[in-house]
Protein backbone atom coordinates (compact mmCIF):
# COMPACT_ATOMS: atom_id res chain seq x y z
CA UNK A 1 -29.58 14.11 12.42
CA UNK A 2 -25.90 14.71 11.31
CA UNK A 3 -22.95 12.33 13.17
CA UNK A 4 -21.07 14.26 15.93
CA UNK A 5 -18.22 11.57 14.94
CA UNK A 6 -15.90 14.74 13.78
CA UNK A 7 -15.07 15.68 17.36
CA UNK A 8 -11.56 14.30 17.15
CA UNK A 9 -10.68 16.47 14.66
CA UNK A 10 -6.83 17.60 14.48
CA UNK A 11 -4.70 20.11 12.67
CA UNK A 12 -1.70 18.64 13.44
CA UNK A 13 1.76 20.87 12.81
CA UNK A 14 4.09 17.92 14.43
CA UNK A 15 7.10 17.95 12.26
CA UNK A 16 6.67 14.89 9.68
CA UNK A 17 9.37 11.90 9.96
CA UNK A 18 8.69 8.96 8.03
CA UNK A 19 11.24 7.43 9.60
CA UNK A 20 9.61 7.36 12.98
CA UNK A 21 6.41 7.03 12.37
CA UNK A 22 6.05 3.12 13.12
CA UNK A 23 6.39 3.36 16.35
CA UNK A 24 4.02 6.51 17.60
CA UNK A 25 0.97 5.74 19.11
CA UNK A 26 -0.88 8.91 17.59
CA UNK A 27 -1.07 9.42 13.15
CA UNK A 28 1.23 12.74 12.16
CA UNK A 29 0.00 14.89 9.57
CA UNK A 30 2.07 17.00 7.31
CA UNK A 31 1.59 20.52 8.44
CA UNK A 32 -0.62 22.48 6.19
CA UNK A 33 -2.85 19.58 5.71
CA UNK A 34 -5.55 18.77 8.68
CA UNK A 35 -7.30 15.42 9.48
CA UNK A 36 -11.15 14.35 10.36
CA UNK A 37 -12.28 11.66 11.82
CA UNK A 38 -14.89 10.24 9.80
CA UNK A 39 -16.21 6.94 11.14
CA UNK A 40 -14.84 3.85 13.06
CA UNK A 41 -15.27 0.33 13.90
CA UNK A 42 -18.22 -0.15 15.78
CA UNK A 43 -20.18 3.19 14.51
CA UNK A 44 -23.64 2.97 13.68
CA UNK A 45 -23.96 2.20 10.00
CA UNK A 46 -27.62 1.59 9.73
CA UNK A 47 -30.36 3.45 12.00
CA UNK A 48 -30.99 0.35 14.10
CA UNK A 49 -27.58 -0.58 14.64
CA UNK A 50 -26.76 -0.73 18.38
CA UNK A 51 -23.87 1.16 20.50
CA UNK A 52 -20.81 -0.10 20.45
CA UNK A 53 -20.00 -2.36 23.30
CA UNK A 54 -15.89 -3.83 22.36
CA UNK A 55 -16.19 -5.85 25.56
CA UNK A 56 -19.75 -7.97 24.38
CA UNK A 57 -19.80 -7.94 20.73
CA UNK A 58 -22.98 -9.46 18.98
CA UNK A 59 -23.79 -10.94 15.50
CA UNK A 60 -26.62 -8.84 15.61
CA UNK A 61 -24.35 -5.36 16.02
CA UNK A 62 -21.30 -6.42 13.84
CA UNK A 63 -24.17 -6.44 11.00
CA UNK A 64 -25.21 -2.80 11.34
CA UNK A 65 -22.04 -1.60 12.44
CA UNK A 66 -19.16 -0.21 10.81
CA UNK A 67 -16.69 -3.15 10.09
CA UNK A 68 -13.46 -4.10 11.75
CA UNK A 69 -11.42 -3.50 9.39
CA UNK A 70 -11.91 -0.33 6.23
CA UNK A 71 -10.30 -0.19 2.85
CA UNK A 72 -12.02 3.12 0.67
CA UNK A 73 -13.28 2.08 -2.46
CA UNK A 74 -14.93 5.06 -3.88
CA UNK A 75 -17.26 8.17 -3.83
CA UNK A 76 -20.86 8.36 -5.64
CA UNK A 77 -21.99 11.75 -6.25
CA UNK A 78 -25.72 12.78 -5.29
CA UNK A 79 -27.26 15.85 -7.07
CA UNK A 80 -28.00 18.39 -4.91
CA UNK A 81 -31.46 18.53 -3.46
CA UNK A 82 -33.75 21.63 -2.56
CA UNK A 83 -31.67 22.87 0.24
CA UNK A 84 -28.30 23.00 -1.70
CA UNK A 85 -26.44 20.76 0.80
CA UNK A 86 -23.56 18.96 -1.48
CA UNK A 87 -24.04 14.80 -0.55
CA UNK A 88 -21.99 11.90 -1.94
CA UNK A 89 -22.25 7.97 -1.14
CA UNK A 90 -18.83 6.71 0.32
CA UNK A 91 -18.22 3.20 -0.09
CA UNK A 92 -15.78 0.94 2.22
CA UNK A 93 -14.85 -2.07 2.22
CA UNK A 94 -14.19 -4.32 5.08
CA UNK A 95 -11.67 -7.16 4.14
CA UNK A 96 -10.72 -8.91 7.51
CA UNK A 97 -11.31 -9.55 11.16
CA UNK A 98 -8.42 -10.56 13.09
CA UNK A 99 -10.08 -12.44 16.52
CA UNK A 100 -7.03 -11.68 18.66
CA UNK A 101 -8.11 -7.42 18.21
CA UNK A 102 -11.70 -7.96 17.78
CA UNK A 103 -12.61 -10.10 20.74
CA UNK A 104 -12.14 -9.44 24.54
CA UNK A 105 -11.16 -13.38 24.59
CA UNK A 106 -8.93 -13.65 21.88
CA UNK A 107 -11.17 -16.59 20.66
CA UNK A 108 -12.44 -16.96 17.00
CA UNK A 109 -16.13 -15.88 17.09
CA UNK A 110 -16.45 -17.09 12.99
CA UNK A 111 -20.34 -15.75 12.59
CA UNK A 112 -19.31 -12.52 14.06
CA UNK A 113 -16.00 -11.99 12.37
CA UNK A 114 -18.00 -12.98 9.13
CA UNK A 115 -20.53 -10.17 9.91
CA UNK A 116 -18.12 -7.61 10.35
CA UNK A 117 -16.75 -7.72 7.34
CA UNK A 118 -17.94 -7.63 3.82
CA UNK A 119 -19.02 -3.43 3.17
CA UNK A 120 -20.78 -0.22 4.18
CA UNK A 121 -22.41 2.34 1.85
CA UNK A 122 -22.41 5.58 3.87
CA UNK A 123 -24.90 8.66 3.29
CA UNK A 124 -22.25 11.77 3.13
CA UNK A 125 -23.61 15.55 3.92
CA UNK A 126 -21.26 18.69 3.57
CA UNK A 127 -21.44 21.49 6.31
CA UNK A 128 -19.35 24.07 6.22
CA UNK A 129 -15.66 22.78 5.51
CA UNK A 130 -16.61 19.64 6.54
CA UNK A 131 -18.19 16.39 5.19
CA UNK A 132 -20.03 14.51 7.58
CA UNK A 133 -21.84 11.00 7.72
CA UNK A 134 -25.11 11.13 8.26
CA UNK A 135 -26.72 9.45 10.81
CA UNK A 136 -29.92 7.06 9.52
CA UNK A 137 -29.11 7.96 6.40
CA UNK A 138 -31.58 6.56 3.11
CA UNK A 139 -28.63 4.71 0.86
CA UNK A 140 -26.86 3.81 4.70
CA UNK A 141 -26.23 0.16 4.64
CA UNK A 142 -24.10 -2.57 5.28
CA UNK A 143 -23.48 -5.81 3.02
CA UNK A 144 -22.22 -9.40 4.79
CA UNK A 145 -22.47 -12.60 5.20
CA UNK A 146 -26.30 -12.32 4.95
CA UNK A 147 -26.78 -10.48 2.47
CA UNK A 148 -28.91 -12.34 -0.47
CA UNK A 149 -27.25 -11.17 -3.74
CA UNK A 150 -28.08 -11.97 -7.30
CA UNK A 151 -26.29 -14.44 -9.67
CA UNK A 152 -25.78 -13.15 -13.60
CA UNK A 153 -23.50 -14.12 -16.12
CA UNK A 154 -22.36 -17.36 -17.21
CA UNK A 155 -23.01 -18.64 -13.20
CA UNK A 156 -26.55 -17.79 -13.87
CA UNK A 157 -27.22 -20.65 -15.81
CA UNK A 158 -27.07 -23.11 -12.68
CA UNK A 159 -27.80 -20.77 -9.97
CA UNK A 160 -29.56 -17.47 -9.95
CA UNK A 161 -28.83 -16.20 -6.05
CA UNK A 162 -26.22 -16.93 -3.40
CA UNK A 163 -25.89 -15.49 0.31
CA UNK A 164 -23.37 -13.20 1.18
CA UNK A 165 -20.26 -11.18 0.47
CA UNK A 166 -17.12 -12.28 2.03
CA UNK A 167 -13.99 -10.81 2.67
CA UNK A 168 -14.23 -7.91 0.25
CA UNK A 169 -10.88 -6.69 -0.06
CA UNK A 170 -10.71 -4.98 -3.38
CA UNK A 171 -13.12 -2.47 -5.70
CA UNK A 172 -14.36 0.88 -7.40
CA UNK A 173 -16.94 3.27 -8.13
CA UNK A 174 -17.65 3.13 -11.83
CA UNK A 175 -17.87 6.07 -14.47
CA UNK A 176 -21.62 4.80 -14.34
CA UNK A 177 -22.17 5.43 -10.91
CA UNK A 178 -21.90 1.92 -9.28
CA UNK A 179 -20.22 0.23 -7.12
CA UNK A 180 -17.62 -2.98 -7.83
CA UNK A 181 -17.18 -5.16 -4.44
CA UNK A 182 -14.56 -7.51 -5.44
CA UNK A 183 -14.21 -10.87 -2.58
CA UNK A 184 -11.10 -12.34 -1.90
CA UNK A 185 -10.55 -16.36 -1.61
CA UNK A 186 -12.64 -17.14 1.65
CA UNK A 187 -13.43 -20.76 1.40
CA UNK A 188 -11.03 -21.31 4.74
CA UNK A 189 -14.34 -19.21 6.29
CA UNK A 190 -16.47 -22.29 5.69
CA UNK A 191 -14.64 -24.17 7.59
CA UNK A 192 -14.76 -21.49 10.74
CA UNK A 193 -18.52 -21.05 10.23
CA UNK A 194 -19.07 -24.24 11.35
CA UNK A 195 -22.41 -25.74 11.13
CA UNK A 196 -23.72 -22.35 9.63
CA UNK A 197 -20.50 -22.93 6.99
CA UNK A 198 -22.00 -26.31 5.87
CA UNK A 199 -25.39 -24.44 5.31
CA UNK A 200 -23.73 -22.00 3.18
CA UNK A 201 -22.12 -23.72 0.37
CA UNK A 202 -25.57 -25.56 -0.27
CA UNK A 203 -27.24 -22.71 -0.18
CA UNK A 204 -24.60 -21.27 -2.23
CA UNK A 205 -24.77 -23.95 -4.78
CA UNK A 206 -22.45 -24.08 -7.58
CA UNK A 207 -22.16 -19.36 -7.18
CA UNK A 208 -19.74 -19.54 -3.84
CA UNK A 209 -17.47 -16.65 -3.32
CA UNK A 210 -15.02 -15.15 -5.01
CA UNK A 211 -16.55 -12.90 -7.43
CA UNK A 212 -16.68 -9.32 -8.11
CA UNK A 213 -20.27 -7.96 -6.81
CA UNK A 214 -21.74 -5.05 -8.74
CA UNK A 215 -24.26 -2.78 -6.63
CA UNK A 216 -26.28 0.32 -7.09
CA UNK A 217 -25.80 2.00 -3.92
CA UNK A 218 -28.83 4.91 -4.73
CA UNK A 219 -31.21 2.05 -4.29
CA UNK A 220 -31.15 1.00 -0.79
CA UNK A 221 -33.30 -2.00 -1.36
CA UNK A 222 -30.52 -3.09 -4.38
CA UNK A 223 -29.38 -6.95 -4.41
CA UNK A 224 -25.57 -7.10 -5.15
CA UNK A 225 -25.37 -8.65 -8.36
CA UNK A 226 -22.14 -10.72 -8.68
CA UNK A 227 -20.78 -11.08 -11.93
CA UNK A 228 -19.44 -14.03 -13.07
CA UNK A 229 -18.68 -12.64 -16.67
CA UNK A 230 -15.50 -11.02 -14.52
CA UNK A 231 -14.29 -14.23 -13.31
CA UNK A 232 -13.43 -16.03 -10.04
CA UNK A 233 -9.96 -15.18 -8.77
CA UNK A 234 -8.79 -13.34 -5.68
CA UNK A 235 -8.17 -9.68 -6.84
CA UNK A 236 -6.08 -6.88 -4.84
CA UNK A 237 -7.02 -4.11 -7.42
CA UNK A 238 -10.14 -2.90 -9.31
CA UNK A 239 -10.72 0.17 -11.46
CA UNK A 240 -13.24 0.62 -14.00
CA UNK A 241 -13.75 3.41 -17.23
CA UNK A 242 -15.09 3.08 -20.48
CA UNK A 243 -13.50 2.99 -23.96
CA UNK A 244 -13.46 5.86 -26.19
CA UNK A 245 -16.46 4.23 -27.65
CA UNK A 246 -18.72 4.26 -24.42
CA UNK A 247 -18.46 0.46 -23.30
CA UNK A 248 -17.56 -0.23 -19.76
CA UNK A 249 -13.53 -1.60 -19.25
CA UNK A 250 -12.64 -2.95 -15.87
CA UNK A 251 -9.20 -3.32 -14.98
CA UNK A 252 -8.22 -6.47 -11.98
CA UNK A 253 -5.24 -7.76 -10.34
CA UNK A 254 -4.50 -10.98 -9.26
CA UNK A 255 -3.78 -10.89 -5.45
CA UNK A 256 -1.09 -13.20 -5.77
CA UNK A 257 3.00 -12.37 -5.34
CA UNK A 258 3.86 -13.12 -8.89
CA UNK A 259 0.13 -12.19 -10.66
CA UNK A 260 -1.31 -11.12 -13.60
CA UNK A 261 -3.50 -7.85 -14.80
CA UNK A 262 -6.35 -8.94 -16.11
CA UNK A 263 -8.97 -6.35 -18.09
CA UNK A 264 -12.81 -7.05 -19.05
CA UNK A 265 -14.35 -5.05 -22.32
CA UNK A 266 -18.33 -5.00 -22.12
CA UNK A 267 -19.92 -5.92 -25.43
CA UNK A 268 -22.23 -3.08 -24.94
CA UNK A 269 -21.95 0.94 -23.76
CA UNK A 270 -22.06 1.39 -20.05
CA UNK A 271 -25.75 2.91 -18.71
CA UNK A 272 -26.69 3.53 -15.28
CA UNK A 273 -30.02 1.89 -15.59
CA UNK A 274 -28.48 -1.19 -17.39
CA UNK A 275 -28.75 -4.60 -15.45
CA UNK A 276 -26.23 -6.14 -17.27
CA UNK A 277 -23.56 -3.83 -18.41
CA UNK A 278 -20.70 -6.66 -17.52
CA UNK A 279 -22.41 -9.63 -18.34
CA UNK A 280 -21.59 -9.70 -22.02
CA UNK A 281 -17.88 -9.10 -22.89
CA UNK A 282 -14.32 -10.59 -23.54
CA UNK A 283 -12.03 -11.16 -20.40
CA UNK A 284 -8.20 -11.21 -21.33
CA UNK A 285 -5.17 -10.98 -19.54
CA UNK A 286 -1.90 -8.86 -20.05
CA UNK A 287 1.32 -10.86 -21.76
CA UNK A 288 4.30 -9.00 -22.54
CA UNK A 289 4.92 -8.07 -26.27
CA UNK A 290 8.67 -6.88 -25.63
CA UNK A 291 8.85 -3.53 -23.80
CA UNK A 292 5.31 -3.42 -24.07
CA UNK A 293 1.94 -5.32 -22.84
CA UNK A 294 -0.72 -6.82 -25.48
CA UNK A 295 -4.02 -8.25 -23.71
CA UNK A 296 -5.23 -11.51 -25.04
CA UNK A 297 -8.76 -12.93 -24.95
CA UNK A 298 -9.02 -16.34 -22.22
CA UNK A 299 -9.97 -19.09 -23.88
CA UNK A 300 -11.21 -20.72 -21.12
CA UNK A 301 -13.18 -17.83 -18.73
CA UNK A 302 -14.43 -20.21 -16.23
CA UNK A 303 -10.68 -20.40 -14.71
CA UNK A 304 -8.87 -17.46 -15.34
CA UNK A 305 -5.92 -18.52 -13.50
CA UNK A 306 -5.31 -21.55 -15.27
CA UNK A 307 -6.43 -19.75 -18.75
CA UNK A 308 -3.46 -16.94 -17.87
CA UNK A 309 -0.76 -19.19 -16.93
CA UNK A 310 -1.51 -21.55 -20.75
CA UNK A 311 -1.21 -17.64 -21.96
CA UNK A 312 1.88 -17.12 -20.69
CA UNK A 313 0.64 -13.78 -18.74
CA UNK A 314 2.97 -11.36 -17.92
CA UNK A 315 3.76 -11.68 -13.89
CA UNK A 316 3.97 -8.63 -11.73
CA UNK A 317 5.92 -8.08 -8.18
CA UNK A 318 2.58 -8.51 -6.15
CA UNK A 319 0.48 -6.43 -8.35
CA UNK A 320 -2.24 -4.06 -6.06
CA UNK A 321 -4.02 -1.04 -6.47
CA UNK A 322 -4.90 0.41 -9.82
CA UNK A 323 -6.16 3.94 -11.21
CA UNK A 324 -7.59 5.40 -14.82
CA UNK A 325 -5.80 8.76 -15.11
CA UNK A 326 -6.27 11.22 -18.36
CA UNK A 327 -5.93 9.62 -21.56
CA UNK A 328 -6.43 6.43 -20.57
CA UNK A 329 -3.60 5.74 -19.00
CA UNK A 330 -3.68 2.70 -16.35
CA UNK A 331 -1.63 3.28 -13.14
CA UNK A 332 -0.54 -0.13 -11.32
CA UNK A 333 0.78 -0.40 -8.16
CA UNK A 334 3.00 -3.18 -7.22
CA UNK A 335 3.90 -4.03 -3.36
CA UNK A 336 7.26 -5.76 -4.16
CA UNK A 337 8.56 -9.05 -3.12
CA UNK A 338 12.11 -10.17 -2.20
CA UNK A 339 13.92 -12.45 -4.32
CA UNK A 340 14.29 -12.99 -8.49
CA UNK A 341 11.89 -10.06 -10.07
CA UNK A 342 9.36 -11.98 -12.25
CA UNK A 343 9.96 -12.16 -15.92
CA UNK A 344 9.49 -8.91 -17.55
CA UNK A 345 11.14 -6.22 -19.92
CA UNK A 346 14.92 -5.62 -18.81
CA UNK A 347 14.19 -2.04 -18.03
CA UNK A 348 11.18 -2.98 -15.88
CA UNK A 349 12.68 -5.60 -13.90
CA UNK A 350 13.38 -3.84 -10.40
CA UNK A 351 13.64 -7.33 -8.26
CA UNK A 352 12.65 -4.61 -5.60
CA UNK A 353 11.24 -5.08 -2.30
CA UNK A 354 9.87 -1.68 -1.77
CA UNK A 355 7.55 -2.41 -4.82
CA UNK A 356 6.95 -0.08 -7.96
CA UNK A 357 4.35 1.88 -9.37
CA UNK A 358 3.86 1.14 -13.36
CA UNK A 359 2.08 3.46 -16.10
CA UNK A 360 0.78 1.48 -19.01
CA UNK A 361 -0.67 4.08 -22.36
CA UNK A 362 -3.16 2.33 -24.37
CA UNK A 363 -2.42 3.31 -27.87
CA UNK A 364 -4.79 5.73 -29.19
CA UNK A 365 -5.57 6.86 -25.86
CA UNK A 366 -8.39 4.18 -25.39
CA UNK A 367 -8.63 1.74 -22.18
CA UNK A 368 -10.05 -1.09 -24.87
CA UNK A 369 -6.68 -1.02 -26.86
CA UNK A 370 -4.77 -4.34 -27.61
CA UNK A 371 -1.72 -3.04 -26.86
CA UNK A 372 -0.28 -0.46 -23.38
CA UNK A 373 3.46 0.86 -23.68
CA UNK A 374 5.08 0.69 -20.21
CA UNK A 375 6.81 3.37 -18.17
CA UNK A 376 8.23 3.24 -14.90
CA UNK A 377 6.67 5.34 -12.96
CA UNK A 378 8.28 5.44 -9.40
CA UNK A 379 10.69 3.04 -7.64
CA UNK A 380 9.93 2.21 -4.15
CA UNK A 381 12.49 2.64 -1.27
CA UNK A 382 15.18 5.36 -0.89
CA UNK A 383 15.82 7.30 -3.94
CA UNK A 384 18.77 9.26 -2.61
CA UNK A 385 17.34 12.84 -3.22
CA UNK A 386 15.80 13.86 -0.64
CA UNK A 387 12.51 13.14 -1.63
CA UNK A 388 10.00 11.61 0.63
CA UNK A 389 10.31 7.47 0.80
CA UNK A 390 7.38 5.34 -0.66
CA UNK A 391 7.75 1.41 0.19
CA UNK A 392 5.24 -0.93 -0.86
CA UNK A 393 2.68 1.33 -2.46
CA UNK A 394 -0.54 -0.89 -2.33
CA UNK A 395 -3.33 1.68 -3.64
CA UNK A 396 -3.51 4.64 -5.81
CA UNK A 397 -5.80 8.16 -6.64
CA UNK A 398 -5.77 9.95 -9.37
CA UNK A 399 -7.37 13.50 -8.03
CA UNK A 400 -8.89 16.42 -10.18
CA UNK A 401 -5.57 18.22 -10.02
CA UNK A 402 -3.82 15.41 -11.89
CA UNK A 403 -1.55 14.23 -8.90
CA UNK A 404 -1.49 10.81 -7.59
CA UNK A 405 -2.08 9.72 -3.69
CA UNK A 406 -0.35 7.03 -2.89
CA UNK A 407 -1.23 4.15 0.06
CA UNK A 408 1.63 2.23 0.87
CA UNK A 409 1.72 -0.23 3.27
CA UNK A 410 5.23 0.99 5.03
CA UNK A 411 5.29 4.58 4.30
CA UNK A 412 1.47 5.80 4.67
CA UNK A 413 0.13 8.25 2.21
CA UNK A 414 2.68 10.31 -0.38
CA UNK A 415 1.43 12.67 -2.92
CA UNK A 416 3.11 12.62 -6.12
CA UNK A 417 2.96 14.90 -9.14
CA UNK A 418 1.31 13.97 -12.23
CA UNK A 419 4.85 12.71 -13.79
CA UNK A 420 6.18 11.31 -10.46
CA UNK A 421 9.12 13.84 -10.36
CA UNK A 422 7.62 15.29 -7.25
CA UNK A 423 6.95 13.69 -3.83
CA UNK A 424 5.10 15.36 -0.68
CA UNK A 425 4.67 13.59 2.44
CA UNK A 426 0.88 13.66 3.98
CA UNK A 427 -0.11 11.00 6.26
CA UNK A 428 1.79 8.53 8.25
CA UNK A 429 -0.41 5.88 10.89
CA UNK A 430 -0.25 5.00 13.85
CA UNK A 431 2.45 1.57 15.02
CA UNK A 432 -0.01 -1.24 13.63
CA UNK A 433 -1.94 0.15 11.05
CA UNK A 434 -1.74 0.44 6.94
CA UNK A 435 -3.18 3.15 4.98
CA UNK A 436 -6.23 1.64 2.68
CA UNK A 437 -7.38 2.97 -0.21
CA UNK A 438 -8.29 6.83 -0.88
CA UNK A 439 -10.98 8.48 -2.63
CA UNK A 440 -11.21 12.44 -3.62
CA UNK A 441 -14.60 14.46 -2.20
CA UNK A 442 -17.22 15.62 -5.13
CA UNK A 443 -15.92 19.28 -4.27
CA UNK A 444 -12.25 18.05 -4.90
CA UNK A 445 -11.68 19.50 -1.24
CA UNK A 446 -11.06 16.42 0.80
CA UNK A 447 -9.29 13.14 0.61
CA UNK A 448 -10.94 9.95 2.35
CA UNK A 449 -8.66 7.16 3.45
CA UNK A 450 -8.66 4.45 5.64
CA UNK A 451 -6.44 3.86 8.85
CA UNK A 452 -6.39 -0.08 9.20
CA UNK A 453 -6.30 -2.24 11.89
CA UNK A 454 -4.32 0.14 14.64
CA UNK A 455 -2.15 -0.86 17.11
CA UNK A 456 -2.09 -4.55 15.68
CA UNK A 457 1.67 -5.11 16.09
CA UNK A 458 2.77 -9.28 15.71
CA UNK A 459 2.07 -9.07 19.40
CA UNK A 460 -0.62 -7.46 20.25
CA UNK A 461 -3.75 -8.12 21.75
CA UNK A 462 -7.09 -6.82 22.01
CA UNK A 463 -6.59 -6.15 26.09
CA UNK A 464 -2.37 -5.58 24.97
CA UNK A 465 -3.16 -3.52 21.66
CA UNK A 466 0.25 -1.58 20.72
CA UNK A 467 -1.89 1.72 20.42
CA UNK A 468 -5.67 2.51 21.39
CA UNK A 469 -6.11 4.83 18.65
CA UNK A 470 -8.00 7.16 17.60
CA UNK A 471 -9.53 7.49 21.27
CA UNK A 472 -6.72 7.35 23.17
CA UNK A 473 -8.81 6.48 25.99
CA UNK A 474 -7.58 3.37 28.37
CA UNK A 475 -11.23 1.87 28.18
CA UNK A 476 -11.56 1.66 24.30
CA UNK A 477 -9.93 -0.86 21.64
CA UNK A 478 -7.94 0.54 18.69
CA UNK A 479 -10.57 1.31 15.75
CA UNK A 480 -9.24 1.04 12.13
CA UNK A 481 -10.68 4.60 10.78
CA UNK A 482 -12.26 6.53 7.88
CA UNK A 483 -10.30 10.00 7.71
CA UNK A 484 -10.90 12.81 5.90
CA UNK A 485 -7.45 14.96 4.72
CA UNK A 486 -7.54 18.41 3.41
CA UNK A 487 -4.87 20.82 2.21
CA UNK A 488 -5.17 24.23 3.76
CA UNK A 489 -2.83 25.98 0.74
């Protein structure tokens, strides 16, 4: 049976002020674009999964339900089956869970929190004009704390399994149709698991978190596999291709203010039915080479961190969401910071806090190059031209048509032309929330996003939120939101 989750659907023709959109307690759409709701915290994920009860959460529902928080990774297409309905897997991530929204008390609930995070891979009909989840779907799932995933790569020599994805706060869908889960740094979640947190890391042995998690989301009984071949590092960006000689290329950035771009080549061509596409390759980082990039080879792959800095890695003003567009070319968005801008080519060094977006060309058109020439491809903040303002872009789309959705963590979602010389407002959230992540339909018709966290202002509450959207409704919590956007022109 299809979800009846779609019922607060809008076409919204409010007049679209970026301006003023922090402090509205509904989303405004551009006109001539409408919005879906898709799912929310606390939807059923898996057929078991209770209803959704904000006021007595349980471990046992925060693992079948739809996680606090959402970021959009990625679509999977599905080939159509006898009846001719289109279907897709979606696949969200759930990085955080912040105890003064989640719980009624306002107390850390560490097991629970833990639960509701990690991912969900979400069966995906189309009816009509619109894509719906569906309810008890095969590939439905969702991956935590407790979910047993395989070890491979160099990791596999002293461990073979671990328990549990953690704060998953960066990934893709792959060219071979899978799915990267990348986990943050969560060893300060030990420490709030309490007794169960001392089980862990023994259980855990020398694997831990940290990784990037590879999974095949058609196989519902799949183990994540995480593979240490990628490295151990706290990424805010993934995005995977292949070279122009079939091998699988995955693209990272360090979540750090001042981090690097790192890039994995497989030793082998990518295959769908390969178990270890990424466990066999080189892992380099990106140093500058004048106005240009050249990516060098780690010596030392066991800390890339450490490896990068004895490198002298290029440094990036918080370096975020990536995207493969035509050609090759590797789109990298870059939040900002305030201060010094770090060391870079003259022409490239904005020192701007409203954050960047970068185009790096591999030469010869191939992801696997040596050496990227870099482009600026938008500056953050007011550009004095009328166009629409983009501040700390944080995640990026390439669609079919060539132009570029931007998520930006001040400004909500901007379309830009293929070349960046035009901007078109979309989506702004509601006061709390941050756009995450975006992800283009099969059918090219529809746009999935992510509305995080609503209504969770510096002082707000879960009984004090600063909206209680998408409801509305005096009795229910603010839900952080998968939305579906579609153009009507």
């Amino acid at each position: 049976m299809l979800s009846r989750r779609l019922l607060l659907v809008s076409a919204l023709s409010v007049p679209f002020a970026q301006s003023a959109w922090a402090q509205k307690l509904d989303d405004t759409t551009q006109p001539g674009f409408s919005r879906d709701v898709v799912i929310r915290w606390g939807d059923r994920v898996e057929f078991d999964a209770p209803p959704f009860t904000p006021n007595a959460p349980t471990p046992e529902a925060a693992a079948r339900q739809f996680g606090w928080d959402a970021l959009v990774l990625g679509i999977v297409p599905m080939p159509k089956g006898a009846d001719g309905v289109p279907r897709a897997i979606l696949a969200v991530a759930h990085p955080t869970a912040d105890a003064r929204m989640m719980f009624p008390d306002e107390i850390d609930h560490p097991e629970i929190a833990a639960l509701a995070q990690g991912a969900s891979i979400l069966n995906l009909e189309r009816h009509g004009d619109r894509w719906l989840v569906t309810d008890g779907g095969y590939q439905s799932r969702r991956l935590t704390a407790r979910t047993l995933c395989r070890v491979t790569g160099p990791q596999a020599q002293i461990v073979e399994a671990s328990e549990g994805l953690l704060a998953v706060g960066a990934g893709a869908t792959t060219p071979w149709n899978t799915v990267l889960l990348a986990e943050g740094n969560s060893t300060p979640w030990f420490d709030r698991l309490g007794d169960r947190g001392a089980d862990l890391p023994h259980r855990q042995n020398a694997a831990g978190y940290g990784w990037i998690a590879e999974l095949d989301p058609f196989d519902p009984q799949a183990l994540p596999a995480k593979r240490t071949a990628l490295g151990r590092f706290p990424r805010a960006g993934v995005a995977a291709g292949t070279s122009s000689d079939g091998r699988a290329v995955v693209f990272m950035t360090d979540d750090r203010p001042n981090g690097a771009l790192f890039r994995f080549v497989a030793s082998a061509p990518a295959a769908a039915d390969s178990t270890d596409t990424l466990d066999q390759g080189t892992l380099s980082v990106a140093v500058f080479d004048g106005d240009a990039i050249r990516f060098a080879a780690l010596p030392d792959a066991s800390n890339p961190l450490a490896a990068a800095k004895s490198l002298n890695a290029a440094s990036f003003d918080a370096p975020a969401g990536l995207a493969l567009g035509v050609q090759g070319t590797l789109l990298l968005a870059c939040r900002g910071t305030d201060g010094p801008a770090p060391a870079s080519p003259s022409r490239l060094a904005t020192g701007n806090p409203d954050g960047r977006i970068l185009v790096l060309t591999p030469h010869g058109g191939d992801p696997a190059a040596e050496h990227f020439d870099i482009d600026l491809g938008l500056i953050g903040g007011n550009t004095g031209t009328g166009a629409p303002r983009v501040s700390r872009p944080s995640g990026l789309m390439v669609a079919t048509d060539g132009r570029v959705w931007i998520t930006a963590e001040a400004t909500g979602i901007t379309v830009a032309s293929a070349d960046f010389t035009a901007l078109t407002a979309v989506y702004a959230p509601p006061i709390g929330a941050v756009m995450g992540g975006a992800a283009q339909s099969p059918d090219g018709q529809l746009v999935f996003t992510a509305v995080r966290h609503p209504g969770a202002t510096p002082t707000a509450s879960f009984d004090n939120p600063a909206t209680r959207w998408p409801t509305l409704r005096p009795d229910m919590p603010p839900q952080s939101t998968v939305i579906g956007l579609q153009s009507s022109f």
